[in-house]
Structure formats: C-alpha cells, structure tokens
N, C-alpha and C. Protein backbone atom coordinates (compact mmCIF):
# COMPACT_ATOMS: atom_id res chain seq x y z
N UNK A 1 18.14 -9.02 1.82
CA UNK A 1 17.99 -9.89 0.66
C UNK A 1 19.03 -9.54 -0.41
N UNK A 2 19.79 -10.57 -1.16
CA UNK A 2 20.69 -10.11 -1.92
C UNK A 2 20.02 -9.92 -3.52
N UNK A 3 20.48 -9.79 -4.48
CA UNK A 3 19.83 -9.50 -5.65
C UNK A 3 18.49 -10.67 -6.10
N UNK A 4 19.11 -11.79 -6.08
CA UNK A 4 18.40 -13.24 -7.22
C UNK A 4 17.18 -12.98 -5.95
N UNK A 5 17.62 -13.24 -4.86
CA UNK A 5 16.16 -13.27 -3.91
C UNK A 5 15.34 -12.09 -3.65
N UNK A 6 15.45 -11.19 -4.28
CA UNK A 6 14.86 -9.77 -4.55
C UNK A 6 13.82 -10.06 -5.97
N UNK A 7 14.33 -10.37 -6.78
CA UNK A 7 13.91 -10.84 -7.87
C UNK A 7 13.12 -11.81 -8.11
N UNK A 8 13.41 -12.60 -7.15
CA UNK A 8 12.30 -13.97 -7.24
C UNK A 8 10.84 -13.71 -6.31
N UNK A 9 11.21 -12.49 -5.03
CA UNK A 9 9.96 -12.01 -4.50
C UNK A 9 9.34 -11.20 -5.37
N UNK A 10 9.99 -10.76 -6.18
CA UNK A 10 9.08 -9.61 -7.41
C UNK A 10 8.26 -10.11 -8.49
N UNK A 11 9.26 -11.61 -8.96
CA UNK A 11 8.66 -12.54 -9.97
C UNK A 11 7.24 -13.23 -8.97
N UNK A 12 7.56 -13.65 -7.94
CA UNK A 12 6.11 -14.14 -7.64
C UNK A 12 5.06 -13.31 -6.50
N UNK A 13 5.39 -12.23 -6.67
CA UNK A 13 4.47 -11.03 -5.96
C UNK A 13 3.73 -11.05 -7.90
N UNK A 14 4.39 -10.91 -9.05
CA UNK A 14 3.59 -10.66 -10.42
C UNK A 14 2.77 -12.04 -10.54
N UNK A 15 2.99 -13.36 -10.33
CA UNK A 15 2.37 -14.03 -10.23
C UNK A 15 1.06 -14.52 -9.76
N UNK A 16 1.35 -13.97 -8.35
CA UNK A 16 0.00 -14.03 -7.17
C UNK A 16 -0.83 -13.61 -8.21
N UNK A 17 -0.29 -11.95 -8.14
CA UNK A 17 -1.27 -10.81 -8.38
C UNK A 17 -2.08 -11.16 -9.92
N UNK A 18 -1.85 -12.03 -10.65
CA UNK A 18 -2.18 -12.41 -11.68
C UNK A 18 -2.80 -13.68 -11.97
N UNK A 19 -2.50 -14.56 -11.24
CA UNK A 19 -3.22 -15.38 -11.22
C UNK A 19 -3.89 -16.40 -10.01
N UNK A 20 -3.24 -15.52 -8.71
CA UNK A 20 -4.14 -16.36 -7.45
C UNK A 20 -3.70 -17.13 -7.13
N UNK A 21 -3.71 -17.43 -5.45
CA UNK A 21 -3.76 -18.97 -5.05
C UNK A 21 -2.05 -18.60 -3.99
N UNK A 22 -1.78 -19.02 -3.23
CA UNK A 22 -0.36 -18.74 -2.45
C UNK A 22 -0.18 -19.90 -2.48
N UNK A 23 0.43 -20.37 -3.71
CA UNK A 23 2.09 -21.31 -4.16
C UNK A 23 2.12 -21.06 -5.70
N UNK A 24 3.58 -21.65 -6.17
CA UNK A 24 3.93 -21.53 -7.47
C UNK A 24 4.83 -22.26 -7.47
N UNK A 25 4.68 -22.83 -9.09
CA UNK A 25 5.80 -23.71 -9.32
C UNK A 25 6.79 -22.87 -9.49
N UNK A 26 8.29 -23.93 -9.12
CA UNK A 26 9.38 -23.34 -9.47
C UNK A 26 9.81 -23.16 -10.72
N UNK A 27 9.27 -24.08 -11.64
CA UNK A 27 9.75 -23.59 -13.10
C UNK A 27 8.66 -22.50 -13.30
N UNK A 28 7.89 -22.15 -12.91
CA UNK A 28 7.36 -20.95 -13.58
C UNK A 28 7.77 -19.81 -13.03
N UNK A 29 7.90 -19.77 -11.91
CA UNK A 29 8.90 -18.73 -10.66
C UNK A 29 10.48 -18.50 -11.82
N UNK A 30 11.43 -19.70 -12.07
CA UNK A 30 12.33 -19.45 -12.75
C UNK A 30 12.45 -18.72 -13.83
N UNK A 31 11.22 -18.77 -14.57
CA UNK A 31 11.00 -18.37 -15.98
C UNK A 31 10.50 -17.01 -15.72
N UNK A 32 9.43 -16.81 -14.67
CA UNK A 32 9.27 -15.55 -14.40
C UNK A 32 10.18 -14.08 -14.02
N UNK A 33 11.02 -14.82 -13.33
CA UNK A 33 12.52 -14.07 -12.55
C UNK A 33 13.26 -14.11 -13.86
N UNK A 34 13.13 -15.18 -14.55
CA UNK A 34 14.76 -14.93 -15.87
C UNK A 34 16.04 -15.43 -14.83
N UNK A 35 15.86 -16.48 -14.02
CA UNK A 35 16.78 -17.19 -13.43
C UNK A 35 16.75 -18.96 -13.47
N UNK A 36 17.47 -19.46 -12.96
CA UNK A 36 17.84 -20.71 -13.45
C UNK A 36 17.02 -21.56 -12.01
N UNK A 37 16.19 -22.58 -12.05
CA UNK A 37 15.84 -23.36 -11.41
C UNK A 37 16.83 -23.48 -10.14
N UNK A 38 17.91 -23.83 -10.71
CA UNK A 38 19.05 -24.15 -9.43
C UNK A 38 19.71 -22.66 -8.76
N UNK A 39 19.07 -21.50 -9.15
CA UNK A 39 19.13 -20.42 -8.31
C UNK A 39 18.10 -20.21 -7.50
N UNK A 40 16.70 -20.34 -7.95
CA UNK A 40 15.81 -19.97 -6.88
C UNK A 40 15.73 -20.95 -5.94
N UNK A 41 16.33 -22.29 -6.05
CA UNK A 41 16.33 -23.38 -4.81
C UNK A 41 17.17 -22.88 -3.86
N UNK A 42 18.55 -22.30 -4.82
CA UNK A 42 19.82 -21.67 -3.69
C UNK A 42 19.26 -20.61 -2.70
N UNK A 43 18.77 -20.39 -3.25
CA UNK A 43 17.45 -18.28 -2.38
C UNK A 43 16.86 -18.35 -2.28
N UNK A 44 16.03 -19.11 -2.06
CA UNK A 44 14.90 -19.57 -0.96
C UNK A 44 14.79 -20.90 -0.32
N UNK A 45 15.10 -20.15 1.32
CA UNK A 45 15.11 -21.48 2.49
C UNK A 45 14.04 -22.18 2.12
N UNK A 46 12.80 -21.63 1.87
CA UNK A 46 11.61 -22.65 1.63
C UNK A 46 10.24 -22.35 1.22
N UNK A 47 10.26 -22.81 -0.18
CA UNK A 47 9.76 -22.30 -1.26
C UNK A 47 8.42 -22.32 -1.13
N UNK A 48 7.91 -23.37 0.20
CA UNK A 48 6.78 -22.98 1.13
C UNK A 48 5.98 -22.24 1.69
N UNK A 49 7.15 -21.54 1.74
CA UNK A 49 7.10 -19.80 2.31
C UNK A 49 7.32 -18.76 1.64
N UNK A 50 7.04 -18.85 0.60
CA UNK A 50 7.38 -17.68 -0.49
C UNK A 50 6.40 -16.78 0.06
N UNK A 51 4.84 -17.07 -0.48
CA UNK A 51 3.55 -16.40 -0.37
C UNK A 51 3.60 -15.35 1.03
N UNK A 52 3.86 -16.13 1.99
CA UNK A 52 4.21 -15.10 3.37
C UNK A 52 5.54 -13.93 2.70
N UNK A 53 6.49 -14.61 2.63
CA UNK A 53 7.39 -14.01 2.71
C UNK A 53 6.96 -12.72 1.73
N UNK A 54 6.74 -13.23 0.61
CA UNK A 54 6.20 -11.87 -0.45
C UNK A 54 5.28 -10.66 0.17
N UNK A 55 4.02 -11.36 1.03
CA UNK A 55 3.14 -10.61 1.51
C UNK A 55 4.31 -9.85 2.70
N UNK A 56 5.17 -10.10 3.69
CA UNK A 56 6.19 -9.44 4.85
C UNK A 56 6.78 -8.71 3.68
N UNK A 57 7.29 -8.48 2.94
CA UNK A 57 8.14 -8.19 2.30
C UNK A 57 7.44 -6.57 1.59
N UNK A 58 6.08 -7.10 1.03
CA UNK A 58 5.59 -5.97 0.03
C UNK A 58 5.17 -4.68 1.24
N UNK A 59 4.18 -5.30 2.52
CA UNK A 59 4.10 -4.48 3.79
C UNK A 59 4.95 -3.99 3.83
N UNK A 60 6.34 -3.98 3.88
CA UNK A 60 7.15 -3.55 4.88
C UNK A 60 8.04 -2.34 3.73
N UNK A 61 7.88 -2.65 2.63
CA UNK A 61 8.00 -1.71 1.43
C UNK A 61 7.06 -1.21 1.22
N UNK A 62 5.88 -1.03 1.72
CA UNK A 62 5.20 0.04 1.17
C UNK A 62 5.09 1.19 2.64
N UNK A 63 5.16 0.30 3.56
CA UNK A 63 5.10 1.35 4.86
C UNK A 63 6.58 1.96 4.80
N UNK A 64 7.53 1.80 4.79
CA UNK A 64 8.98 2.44 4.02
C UNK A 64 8.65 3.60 3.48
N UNK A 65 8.23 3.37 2.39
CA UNK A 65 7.96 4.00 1.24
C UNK A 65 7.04 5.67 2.09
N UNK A 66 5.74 5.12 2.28
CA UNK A 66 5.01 6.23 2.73
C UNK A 66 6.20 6.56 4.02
N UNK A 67 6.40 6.40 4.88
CA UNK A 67 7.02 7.05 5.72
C UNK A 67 8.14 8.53 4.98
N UNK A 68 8.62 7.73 4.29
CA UNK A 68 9.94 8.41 3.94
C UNK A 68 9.01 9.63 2.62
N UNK A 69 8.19 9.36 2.03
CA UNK A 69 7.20 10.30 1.41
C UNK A 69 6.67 11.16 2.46
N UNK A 70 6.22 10.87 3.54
CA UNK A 70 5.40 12.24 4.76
C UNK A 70 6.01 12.43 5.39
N UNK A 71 7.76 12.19 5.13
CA UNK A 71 8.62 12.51 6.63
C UNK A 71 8.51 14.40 6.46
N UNK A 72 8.28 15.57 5.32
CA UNK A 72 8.21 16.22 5.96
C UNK A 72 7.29 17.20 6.53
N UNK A 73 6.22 16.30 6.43
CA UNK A 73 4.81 16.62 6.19
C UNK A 73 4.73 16.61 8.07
N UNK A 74 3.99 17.85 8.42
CA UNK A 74 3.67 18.04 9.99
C UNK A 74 2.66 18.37 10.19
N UNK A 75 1.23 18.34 9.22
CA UNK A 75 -0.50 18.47 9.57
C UNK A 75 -0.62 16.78 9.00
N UNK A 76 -1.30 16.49 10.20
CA UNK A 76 -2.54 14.75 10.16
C UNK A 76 -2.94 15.18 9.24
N UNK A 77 -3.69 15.97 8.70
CA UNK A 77 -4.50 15.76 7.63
C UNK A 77 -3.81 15.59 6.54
N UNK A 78 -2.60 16.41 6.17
CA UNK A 78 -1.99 16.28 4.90
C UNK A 78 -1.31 14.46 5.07
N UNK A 79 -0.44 14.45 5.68
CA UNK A 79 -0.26 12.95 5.78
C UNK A 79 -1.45 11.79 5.69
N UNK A 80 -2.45 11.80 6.50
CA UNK A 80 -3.09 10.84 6.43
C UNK A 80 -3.78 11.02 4.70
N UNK A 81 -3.99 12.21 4.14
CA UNK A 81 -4.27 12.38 2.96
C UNK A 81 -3.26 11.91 1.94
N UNK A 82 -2.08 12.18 2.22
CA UNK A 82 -1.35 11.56 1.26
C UNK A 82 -0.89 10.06 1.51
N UNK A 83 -0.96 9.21 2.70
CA UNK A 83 -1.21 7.99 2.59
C UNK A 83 -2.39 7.37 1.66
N UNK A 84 -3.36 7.52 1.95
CA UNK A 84 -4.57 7.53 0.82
C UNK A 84 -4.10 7.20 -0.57
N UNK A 85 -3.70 9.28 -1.30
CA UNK A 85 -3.71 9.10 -2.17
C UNK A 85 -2.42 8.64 -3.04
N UNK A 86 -1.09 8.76 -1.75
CA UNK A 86 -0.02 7.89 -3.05
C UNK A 86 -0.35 5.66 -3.08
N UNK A 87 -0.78 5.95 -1.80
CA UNK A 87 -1.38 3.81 -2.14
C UNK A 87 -2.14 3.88 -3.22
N UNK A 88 -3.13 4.39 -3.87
CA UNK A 88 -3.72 4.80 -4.79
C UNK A 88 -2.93 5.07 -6.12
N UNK A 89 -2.12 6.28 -6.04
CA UNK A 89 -1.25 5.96 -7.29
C UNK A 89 -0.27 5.30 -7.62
N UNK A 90 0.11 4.30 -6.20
CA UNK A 90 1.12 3.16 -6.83
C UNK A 90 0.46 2.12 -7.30
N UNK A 91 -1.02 1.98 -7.56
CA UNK A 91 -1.62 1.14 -8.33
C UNK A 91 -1.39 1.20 -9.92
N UNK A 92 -1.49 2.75 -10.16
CA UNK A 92 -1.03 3.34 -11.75
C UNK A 92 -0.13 2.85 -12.31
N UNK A 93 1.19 2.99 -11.25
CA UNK A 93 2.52 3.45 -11.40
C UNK A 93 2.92 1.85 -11.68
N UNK A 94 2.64 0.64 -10.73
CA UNK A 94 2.56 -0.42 -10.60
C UNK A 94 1.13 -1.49 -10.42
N UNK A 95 1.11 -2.00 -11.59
CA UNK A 95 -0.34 -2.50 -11.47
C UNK A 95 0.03 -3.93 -10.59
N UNK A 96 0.81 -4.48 -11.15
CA UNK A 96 0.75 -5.49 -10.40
C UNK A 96 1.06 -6.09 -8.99
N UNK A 97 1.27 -4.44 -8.10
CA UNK A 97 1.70 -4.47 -6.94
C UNK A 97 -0.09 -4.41 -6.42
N UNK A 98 -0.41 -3.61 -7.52
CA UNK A 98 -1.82 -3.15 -6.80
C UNK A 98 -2.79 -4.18 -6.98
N UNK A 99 -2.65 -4.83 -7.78
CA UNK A 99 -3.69 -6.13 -8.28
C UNK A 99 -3.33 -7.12 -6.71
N UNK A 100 -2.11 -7.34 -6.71
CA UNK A 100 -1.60 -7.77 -5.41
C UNK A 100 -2.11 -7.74 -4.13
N UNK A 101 -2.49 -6.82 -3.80
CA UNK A 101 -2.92 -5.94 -2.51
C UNK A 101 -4.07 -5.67 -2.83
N UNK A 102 -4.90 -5.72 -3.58
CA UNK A 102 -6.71 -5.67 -4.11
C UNK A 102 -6.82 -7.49 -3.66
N UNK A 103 -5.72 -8.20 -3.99
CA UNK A 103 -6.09 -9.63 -4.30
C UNK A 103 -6.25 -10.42 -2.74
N UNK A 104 -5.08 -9.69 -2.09
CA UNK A 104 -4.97 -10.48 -0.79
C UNK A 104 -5.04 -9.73 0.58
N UNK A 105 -5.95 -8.62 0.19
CA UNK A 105 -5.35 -7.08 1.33
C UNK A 105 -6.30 -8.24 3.01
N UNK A 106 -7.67 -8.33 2.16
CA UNK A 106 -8.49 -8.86 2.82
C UNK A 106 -8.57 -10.09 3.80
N UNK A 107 -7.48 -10.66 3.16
CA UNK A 107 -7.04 -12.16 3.77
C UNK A 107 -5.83 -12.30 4.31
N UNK A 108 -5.04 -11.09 3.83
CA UNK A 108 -3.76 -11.04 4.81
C UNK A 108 -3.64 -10.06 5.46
N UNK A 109 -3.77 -9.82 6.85
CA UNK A 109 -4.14 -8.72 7.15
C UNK A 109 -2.83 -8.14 7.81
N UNK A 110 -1.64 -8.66 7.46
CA UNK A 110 -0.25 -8.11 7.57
C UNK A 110 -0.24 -6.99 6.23
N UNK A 111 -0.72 -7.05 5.15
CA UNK A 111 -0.88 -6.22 4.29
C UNK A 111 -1.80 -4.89 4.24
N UNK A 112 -3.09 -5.41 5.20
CA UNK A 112 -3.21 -3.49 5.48
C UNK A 112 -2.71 -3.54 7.32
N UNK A 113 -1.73 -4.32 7.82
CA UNK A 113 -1.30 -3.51 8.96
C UNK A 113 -0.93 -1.90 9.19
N UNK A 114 -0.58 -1.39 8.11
CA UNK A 114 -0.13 -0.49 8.19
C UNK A 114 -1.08 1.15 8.81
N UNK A 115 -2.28 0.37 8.17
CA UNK A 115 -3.27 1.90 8.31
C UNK A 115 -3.26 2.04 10.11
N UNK A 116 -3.20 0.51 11.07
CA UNK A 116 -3.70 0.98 12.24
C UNK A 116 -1.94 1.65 13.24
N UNK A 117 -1.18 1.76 11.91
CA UNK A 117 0.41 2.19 12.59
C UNK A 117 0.38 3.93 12.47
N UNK A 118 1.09 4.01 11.33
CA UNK A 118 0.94 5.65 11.17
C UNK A 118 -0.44 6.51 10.72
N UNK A 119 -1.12 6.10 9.89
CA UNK A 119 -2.32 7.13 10.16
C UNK A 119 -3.02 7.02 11.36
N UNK A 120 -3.42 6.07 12.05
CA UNK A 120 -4.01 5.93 13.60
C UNK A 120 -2.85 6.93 14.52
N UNK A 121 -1.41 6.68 14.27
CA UNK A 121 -1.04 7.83 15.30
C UNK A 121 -1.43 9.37 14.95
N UNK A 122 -1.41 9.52 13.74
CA UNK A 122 -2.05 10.96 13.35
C UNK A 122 -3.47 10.98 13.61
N UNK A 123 -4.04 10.14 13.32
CA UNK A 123 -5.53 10.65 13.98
C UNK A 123 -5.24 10.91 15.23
N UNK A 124 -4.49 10.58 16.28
CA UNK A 124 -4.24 10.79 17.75
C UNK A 124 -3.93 11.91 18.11
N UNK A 125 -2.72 12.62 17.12
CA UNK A 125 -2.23 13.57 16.70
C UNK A 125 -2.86 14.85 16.93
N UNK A 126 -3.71 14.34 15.72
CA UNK A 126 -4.84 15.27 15.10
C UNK A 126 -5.89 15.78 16.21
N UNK A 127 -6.44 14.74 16.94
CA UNK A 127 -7.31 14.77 17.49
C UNK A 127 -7.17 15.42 18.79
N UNK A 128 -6.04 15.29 19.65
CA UNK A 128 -5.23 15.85 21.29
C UNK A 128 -5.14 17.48 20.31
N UNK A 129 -4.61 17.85 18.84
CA UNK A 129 -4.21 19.18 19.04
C UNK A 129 -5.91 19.39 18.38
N UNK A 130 -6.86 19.11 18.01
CA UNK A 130 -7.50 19.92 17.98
C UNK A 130 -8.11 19.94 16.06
N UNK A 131 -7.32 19.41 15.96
CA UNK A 131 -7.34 19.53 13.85
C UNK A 131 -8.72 18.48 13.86
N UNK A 132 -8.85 17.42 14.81
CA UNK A 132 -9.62 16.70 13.83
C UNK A 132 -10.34 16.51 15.27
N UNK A 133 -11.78 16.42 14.91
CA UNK A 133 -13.04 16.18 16.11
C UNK A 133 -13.84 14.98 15.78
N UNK A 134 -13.58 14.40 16.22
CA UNK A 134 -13.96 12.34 16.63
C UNK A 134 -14.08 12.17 17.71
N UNK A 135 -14.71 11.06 18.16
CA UNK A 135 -14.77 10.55 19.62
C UNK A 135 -13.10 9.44 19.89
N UNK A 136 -12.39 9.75 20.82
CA UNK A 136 -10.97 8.97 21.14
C UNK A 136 -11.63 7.39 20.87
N UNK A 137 -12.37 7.12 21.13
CA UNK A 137 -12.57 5.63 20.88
C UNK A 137 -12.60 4.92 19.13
N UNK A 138 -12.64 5.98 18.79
CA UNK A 138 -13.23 5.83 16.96
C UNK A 138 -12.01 5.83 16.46
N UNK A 139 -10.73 5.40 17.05
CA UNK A 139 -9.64 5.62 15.73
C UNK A 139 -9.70 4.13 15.07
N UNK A 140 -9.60 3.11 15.61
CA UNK A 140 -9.52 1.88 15.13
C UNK A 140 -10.87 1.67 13.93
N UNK A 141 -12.01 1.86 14.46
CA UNK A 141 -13.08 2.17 13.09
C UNK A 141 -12.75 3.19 11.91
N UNK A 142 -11.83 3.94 12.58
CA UNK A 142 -11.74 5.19 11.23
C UNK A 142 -10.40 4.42 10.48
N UNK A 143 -9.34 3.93 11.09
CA UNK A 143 -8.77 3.73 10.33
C UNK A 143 -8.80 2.12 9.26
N UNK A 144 -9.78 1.50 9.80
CA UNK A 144 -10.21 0.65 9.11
C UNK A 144 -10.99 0.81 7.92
N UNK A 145 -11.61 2.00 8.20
CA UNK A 145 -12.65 2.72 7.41
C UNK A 145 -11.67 3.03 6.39
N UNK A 146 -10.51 3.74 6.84
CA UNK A 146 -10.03 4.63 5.32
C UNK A 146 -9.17 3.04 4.73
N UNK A 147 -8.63 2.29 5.76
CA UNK A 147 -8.10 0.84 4.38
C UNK A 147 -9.02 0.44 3.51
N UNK A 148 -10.11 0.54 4.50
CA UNK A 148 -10.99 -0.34 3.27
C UNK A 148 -11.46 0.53 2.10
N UNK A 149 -11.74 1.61 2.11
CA UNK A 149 -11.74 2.72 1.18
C UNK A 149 -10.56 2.68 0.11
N UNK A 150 -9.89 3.08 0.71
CA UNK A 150 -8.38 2.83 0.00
C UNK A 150 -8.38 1.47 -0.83
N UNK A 151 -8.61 0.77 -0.31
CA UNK A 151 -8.70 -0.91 -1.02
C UNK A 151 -9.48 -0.77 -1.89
N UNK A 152 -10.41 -0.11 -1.87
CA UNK A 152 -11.80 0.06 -2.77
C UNK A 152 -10.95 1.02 -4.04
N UNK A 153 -10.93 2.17 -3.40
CA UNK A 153 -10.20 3.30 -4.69
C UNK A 153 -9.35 2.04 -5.47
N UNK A 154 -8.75 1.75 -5.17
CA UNK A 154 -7.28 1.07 -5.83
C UNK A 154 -7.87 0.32 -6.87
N UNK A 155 -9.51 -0.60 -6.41
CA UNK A 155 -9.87 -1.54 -7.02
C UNK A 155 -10.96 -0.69 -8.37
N UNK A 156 -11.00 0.59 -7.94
CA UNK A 156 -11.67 1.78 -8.98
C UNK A 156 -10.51 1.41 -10.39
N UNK A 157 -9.36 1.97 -9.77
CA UNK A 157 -8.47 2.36 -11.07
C UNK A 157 -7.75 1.25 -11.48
N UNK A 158 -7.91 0.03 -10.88
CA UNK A 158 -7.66 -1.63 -11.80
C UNK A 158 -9.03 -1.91 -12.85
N UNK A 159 -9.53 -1.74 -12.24
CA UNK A 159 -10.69 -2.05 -13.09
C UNK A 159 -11.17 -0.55 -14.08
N UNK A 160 -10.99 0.04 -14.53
CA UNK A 160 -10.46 1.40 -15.27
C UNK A 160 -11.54 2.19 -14.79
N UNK A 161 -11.99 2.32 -14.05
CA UNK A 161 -13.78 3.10 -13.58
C UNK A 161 -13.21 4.53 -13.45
N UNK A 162 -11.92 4.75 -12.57
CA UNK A 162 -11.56 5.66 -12.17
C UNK A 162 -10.19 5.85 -12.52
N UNK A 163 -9.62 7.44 -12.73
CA UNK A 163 -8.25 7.40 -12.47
C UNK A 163 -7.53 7.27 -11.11
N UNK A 164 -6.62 7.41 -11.17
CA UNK A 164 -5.45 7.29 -9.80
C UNK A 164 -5.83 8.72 -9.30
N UNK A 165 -5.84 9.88 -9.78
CA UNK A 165 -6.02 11.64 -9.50
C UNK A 165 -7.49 11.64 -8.77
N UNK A 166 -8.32 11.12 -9.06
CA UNK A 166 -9.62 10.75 -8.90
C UNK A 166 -10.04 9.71 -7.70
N UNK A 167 -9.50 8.87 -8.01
CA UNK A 167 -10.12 7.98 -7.15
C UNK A 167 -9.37 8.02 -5.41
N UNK A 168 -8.26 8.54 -5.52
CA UNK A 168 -7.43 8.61 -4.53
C UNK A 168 -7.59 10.26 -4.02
N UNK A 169 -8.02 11.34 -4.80
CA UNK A 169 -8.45 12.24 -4.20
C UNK A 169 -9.66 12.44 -3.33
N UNK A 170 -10.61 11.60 -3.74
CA UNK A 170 -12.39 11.43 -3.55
C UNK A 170 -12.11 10.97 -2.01
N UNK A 171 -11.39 9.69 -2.07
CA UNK A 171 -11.40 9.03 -1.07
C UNK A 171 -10.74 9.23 0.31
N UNK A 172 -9.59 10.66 -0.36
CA UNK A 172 -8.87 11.21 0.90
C UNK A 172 -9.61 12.29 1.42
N UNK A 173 -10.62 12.90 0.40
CA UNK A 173 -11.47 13.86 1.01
C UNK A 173 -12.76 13.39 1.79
N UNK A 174 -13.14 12.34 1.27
CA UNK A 174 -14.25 12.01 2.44
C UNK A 174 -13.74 11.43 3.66
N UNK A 175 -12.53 10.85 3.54
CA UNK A 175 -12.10 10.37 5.45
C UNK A 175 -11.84 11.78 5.99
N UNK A 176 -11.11 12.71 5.08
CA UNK A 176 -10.84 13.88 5.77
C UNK A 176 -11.90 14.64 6.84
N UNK A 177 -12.99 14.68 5.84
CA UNK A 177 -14.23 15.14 6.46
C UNK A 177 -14.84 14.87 7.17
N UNK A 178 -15.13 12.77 7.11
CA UNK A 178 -15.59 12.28 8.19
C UNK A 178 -14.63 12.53 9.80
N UNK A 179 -13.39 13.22 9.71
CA UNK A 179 -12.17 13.50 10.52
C UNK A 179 -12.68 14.78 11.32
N UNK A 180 -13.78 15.37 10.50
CA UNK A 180 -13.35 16.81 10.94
C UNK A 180 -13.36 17.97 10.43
N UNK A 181 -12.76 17.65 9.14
CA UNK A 181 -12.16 18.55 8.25
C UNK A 181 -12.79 19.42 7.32
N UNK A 182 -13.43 20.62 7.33
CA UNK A 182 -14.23 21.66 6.41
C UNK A 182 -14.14 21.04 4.92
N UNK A 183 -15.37 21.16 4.10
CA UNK A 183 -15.29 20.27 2.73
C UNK A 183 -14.08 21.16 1.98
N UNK A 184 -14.54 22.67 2.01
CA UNK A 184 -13.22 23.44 1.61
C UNK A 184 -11.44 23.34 1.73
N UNK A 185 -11.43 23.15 2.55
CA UNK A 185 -9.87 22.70 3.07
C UNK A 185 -9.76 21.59 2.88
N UNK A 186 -10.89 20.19 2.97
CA UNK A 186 -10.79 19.00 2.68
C UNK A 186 -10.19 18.57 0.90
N UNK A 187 -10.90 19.19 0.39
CA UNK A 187 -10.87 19.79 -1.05
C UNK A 187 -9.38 20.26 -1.31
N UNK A 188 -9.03 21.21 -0.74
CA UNK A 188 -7.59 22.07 -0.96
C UNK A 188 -6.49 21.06 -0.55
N UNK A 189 -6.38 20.24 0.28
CA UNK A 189 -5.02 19.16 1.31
C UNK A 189 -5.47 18.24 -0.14
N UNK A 190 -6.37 17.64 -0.51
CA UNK A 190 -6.05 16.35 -1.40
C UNK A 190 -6.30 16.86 -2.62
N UNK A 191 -5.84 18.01 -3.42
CA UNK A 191 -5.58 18.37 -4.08
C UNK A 191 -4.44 18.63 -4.55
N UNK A 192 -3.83 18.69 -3.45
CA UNK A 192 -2.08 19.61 -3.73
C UNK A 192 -1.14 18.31 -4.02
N UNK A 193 -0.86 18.39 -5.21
CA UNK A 193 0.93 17.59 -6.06
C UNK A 193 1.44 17.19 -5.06
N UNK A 194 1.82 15.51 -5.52
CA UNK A 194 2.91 14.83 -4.85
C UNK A 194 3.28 13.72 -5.47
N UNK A 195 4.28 13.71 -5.36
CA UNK A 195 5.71 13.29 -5.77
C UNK A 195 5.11 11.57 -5.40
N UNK A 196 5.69 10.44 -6.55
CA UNK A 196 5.09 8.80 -7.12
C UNK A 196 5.98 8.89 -5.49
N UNK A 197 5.20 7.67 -4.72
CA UNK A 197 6.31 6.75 -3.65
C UNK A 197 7.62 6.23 -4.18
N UNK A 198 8.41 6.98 -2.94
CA UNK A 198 9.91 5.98 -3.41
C UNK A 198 10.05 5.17 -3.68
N UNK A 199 11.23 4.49 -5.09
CA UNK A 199 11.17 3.14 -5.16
C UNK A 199 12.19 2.60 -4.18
N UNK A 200 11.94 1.72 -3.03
CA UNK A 200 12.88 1.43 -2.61
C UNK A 200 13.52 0.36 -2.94
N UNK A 201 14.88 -0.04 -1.92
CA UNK A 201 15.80 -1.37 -2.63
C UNK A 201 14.70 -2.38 -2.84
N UNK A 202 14.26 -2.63 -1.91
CA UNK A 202 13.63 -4.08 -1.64
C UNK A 202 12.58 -4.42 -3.03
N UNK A 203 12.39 -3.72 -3.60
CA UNK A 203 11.72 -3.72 -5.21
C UNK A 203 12.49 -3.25 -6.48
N UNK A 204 13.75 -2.74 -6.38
CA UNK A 204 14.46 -2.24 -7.16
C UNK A 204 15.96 -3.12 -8.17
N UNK A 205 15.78 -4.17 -7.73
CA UNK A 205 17.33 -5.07 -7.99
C UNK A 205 16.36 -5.68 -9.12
N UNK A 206 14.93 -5.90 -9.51
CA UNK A 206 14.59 -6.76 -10.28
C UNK A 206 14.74 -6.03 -12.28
C-alpha cells in the first residue's frame, strides 16, 4: 500500500470503530484522512471493499506485530502470555484500534484468526514438551477460550472497569493455569515488563 491508501485504511478503521456499520461515505472518509475526494477514488479499487479490506489489513498487522514482539521469547507460556497481554495494551496505546476489534472481533472472524495460528502452535509446543498438561484434543477450545477472554479484557479497559496492567495480566494468568501452569509461576510469566507492540508500516504513514 502506498501512503494516501494507508491513510484512508486508518481513517476508516477510526470510523468503523466509532460509529458502526461496514460502509462510509466518501466525503466523510476524505475529511477523515485530510485528503481530497479525488484521492481516495484514485486508492481505492472499490470503495465497496473498504470494510474487508480494513478488517485483512488490521489482522495481518496485528499478527506482524505480536510475532516480531515473541520472536525471542522460547517458553509457550511466556508467549502465549504475552499475546494476551500486549492485544490488551494496544487497546490503551490505541483505542480506536481496540474499539475496532471489540466492535467486529465477533463477526469477522478473520480478526481473531490469529489465536488458532501462533498460540495454538505453542499450546502444541507446550504440551509434546511437557510445560503444559491438557488433553491434545482441547487446543481449538483453549484457544478460543483465551480470544474470547482477550476480547473480553480489551472490552474491561474501553469501558474504564479495568486497566490495560490488570486486565491483560488476570486474563493471561487464568489461561495460563487452565494450561497447566502453577498459580505461582502463572503469577511470575504475566507479570514480567514488556515492551508496547511494534508500530508497523502498515499503520504508520497516517
């Protein structure tokens, strides 16, 4: 994507997330971006397809993102813990990514694809070396379990009930546990400092 069409997925990813519904006018898209009507017609094949495209677009930046955050992370538990809790604090960091993904996680389910990619291979992980004791059939329930959790935390600290430190710690320690994981050590892994998710390009030109 070159800059203006970077910008116009950012202007109406703030839109969705604010006011609902997958379409938008173009003059409000224009006004939103701070671009000219006759640019967002030029950058986008079809303005039809925004709503998808935004939802492919935000997935594929946030699974980016966590990857390149747990690349050097080598215990399931710490990774699948810090998937948890940085989706959680990019709600803080970015509300309207998170209002976004509270708004449509449920109905687009390209938007929590991600939990049954890399944390399901770490539960696999986890589970062949021994870290985490589940039945092999239970990863697809567990990892549905921790999106929807996760979806839940996120919707804690939009709605101010909870902080981001809080609500994203709670929630990485009880999948931990339901995993396996001693409450003690469960406690100690989603406790330990980490660094906001990368911003990557694909959100960064706006």
């Amino acid at each position: 994507m070159n800059t203006a069409t970077l910008r116009i997925h950012e202007a109406a990813m703030r839109i969705f997330a604010v006011e609902g519904g997958s379409s938008v006018a173009v003059s409000d898209l224009a006004r939103e971006a701070g671009l000219s009507r006759g640019t967002i017609y030029n950058n986008l094949d079809d303005p039809a397809q925004l709503f998808a495209s935004v939802c492919d677009t935000v997935a594929s930046e946030f699974r980016e993102s966590i990857m390149q955050a747990c690349v050097d992370m080598s215990d399931p538990a710490e990774k699948l813990s810090a998937s948890i809790r940085l989706c959680v604090r990019r709600v803080h960091d970015d509300p309207h990514w998170g209002r976004f993904i509270a708004r449509y996680a449920m109905m687009e389910p390209k938007l929590g694809s991600f939990w049954a990619e890399m944390p399901a291979e770490e539960l696999r992980r986890g589970l062949v070396s021994g870290r985490f004791n589940f039945h092999r059939d239970q990863v697809a329930s567990i990892t549905a379990t921790a999106g929807g959790a996760t979806f839940g935390a996120m919707s804690l600290v939009i709605d101010g009930r909870r902080t981001w430190r809080e609500a994203g710690s709670d929630t990485a320690e009880i999948i931990l546990r339901g995993v396996g994981i001693e409450r003690a050590e469960a406690r100690d892994i989603t406790q330990r400092e980490l660094e906001p998710l990368p911003r990557l390009a694909v959100f960064d030109a706006a």
